[in-house]
Protein backbone atom coordinates (compact mmCIF):
# COMPACT_ATOMS: atom_id res chain seq x y z
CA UNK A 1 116.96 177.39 49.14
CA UNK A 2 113.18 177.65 50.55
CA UNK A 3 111.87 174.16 51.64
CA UNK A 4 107.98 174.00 49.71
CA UNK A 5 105.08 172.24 51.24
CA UNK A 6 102.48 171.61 49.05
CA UNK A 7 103.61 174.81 47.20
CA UNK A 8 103.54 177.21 50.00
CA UNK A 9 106.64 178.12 52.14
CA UNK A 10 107.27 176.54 55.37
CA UNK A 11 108.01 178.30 58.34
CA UNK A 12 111.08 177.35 58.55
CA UNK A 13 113.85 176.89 62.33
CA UNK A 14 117.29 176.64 61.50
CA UNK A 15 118.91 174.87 64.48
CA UNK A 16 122.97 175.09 65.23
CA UNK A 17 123.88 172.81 67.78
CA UNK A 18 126.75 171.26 69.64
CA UNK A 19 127.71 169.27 72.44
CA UNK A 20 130.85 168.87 73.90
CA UNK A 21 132.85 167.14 77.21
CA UNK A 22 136.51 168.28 78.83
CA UNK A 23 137.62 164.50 78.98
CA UNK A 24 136.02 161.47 76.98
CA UNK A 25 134.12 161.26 79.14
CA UNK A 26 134.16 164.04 81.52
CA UNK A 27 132.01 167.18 82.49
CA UNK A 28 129.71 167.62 79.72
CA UNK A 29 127.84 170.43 78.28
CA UNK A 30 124.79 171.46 75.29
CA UNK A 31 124.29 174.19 73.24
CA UNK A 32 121.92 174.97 70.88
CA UNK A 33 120.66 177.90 68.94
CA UNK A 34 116.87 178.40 67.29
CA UNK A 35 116.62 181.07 64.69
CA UNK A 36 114.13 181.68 62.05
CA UNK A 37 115.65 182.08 58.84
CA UNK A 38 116.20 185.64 58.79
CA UNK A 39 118.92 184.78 61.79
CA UNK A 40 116.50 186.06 64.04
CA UNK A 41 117.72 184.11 67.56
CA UNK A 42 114.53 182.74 69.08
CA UNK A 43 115.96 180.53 71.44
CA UNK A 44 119.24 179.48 72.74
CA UNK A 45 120.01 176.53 75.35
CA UNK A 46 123.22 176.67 77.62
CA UNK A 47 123.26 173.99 80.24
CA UNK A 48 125.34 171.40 81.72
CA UNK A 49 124.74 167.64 81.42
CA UNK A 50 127.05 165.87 84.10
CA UNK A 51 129.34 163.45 82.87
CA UNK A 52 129.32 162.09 79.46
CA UNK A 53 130.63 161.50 76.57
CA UNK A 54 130.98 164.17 73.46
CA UNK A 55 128.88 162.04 71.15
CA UNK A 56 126.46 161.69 73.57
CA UNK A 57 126.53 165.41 74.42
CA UNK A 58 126.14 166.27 70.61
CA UNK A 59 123.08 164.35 70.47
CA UNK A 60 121.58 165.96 73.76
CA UNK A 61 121.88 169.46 72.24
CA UNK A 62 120.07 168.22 69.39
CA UNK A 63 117.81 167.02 70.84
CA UNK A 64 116.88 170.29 73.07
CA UNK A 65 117.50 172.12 69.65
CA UNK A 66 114.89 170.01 68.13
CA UNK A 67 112.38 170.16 71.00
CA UNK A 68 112.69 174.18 71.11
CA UNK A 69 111.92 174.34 67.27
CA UNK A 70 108.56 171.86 67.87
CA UNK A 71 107.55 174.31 70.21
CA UNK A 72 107.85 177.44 68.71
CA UNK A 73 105.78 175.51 66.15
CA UNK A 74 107.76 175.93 63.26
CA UNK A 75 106.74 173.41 59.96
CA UNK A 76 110.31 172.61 58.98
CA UNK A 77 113.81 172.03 59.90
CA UNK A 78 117.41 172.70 59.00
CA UNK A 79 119.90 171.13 61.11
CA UNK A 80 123.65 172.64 61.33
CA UNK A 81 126.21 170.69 63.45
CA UNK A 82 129.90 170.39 63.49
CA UNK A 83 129.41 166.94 64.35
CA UNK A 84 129.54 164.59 61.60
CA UNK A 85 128.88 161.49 63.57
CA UNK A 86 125.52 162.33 64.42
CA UNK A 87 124.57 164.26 61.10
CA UNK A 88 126.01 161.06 58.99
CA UNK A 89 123.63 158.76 61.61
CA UNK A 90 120.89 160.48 61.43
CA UNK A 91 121.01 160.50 57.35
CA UNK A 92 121.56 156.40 57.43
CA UNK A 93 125.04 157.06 56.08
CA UNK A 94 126.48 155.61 59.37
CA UNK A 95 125.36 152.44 61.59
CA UNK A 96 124.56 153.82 65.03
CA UNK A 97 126.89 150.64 66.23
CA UNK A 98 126.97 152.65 70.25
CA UNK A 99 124.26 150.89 71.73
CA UNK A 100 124.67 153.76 73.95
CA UNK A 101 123.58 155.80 71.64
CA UNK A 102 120.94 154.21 70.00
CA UNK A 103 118.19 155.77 72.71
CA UNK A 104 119.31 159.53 71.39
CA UNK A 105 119.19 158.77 68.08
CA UNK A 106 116.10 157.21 68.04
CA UNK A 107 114.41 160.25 70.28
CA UNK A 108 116.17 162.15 67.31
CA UNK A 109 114.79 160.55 64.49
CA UNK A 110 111.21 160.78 66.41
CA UNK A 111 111.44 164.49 66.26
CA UNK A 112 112.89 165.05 63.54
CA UNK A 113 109.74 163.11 61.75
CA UNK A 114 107.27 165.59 62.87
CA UNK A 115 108.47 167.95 60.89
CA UNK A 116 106.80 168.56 57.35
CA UNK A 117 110.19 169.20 55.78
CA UNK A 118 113.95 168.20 56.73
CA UNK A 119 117.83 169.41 56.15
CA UNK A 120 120.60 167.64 57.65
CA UNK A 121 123.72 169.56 57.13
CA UNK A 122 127.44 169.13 59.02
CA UNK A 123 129.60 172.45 59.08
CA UNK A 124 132.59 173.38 60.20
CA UNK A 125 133.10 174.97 63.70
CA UNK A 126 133.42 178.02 62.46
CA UNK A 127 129.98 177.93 60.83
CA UNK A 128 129.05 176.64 64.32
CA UNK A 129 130.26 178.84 66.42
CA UNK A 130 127.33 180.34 68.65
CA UNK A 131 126.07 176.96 69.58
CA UNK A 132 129.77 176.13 70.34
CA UNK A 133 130.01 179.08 72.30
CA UNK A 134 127.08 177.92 74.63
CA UNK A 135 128.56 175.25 75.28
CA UNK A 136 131.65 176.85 76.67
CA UNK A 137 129.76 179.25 78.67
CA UNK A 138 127.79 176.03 80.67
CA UNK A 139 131.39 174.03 81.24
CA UNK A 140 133.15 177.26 82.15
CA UNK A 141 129.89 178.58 84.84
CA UNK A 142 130.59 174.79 86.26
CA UNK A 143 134.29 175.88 86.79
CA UNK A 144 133.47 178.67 88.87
């Protein structure tokens, strides 16, 4: 399905990410992916967070996801996430009721409104498995 603006295409990110912690909370990590539509990997994001929680971690790597996508200027957004906390927030289905994680969602939903065009979609790890993978790769480098 092609998002339409005004009747032309939008250049169009497609942005996998995740977030994860060993330990609720514990050392944290974010990964996110960019890619045009194609698949074409434009950016990717590894890095560790400190110690957090997962949900908050989810939302980080959205966040960085989101900011990578604004600046490779792309027009619109599809969002893939194994997490359906923060997909379900972010589409009103769910009350943020984590005051904790009311300042994420909000930078979220700031982002998320300067693109022309939006898609909200939770997946199963599988279908999320780069961005997964990223994370791994930050929390494992921290191991040594």
């Amino acid at each position: 399905m092609q998002i339409e603006i005004q009747g032309t295409p939008a250049r169009t990110a497609v942005v996998h990410a995740d977030g994860g912690s060993r330990g609720n909370p514990g050392p944290a990590a974010i990964g996110a992916v960019v890619t045009e539509e194609s698949g074409s990997v434009l950016h990717e994001v590894s890095e560790r967070i400190g110690v957090t929680t997962n949900n908050v971690a989810e939302y980080r790597a959205l966040i960085a996801g989101l900011r990578a996508a604004l600046d490779l200027q792309f027009e619109a957004v599809r969002v893939r996430m194994d997490s359906e906390l923060v997909i379900k927030q972010l589409r009103g289905e769910y009350r943020v009721k984590n005051e904790g994680l009311r300042p994420l969602y909000e930078e979220a939903r700031r982002l998320l409104a300067r693109f022309t065009a939006i898609d909200l979609k939770h997946v199963p790890r599988a279908q999320n498995r780069e961005a997964d993978a990223l994370v791994n790769r930050a929390l494992d480098a921290a191991r040594g």
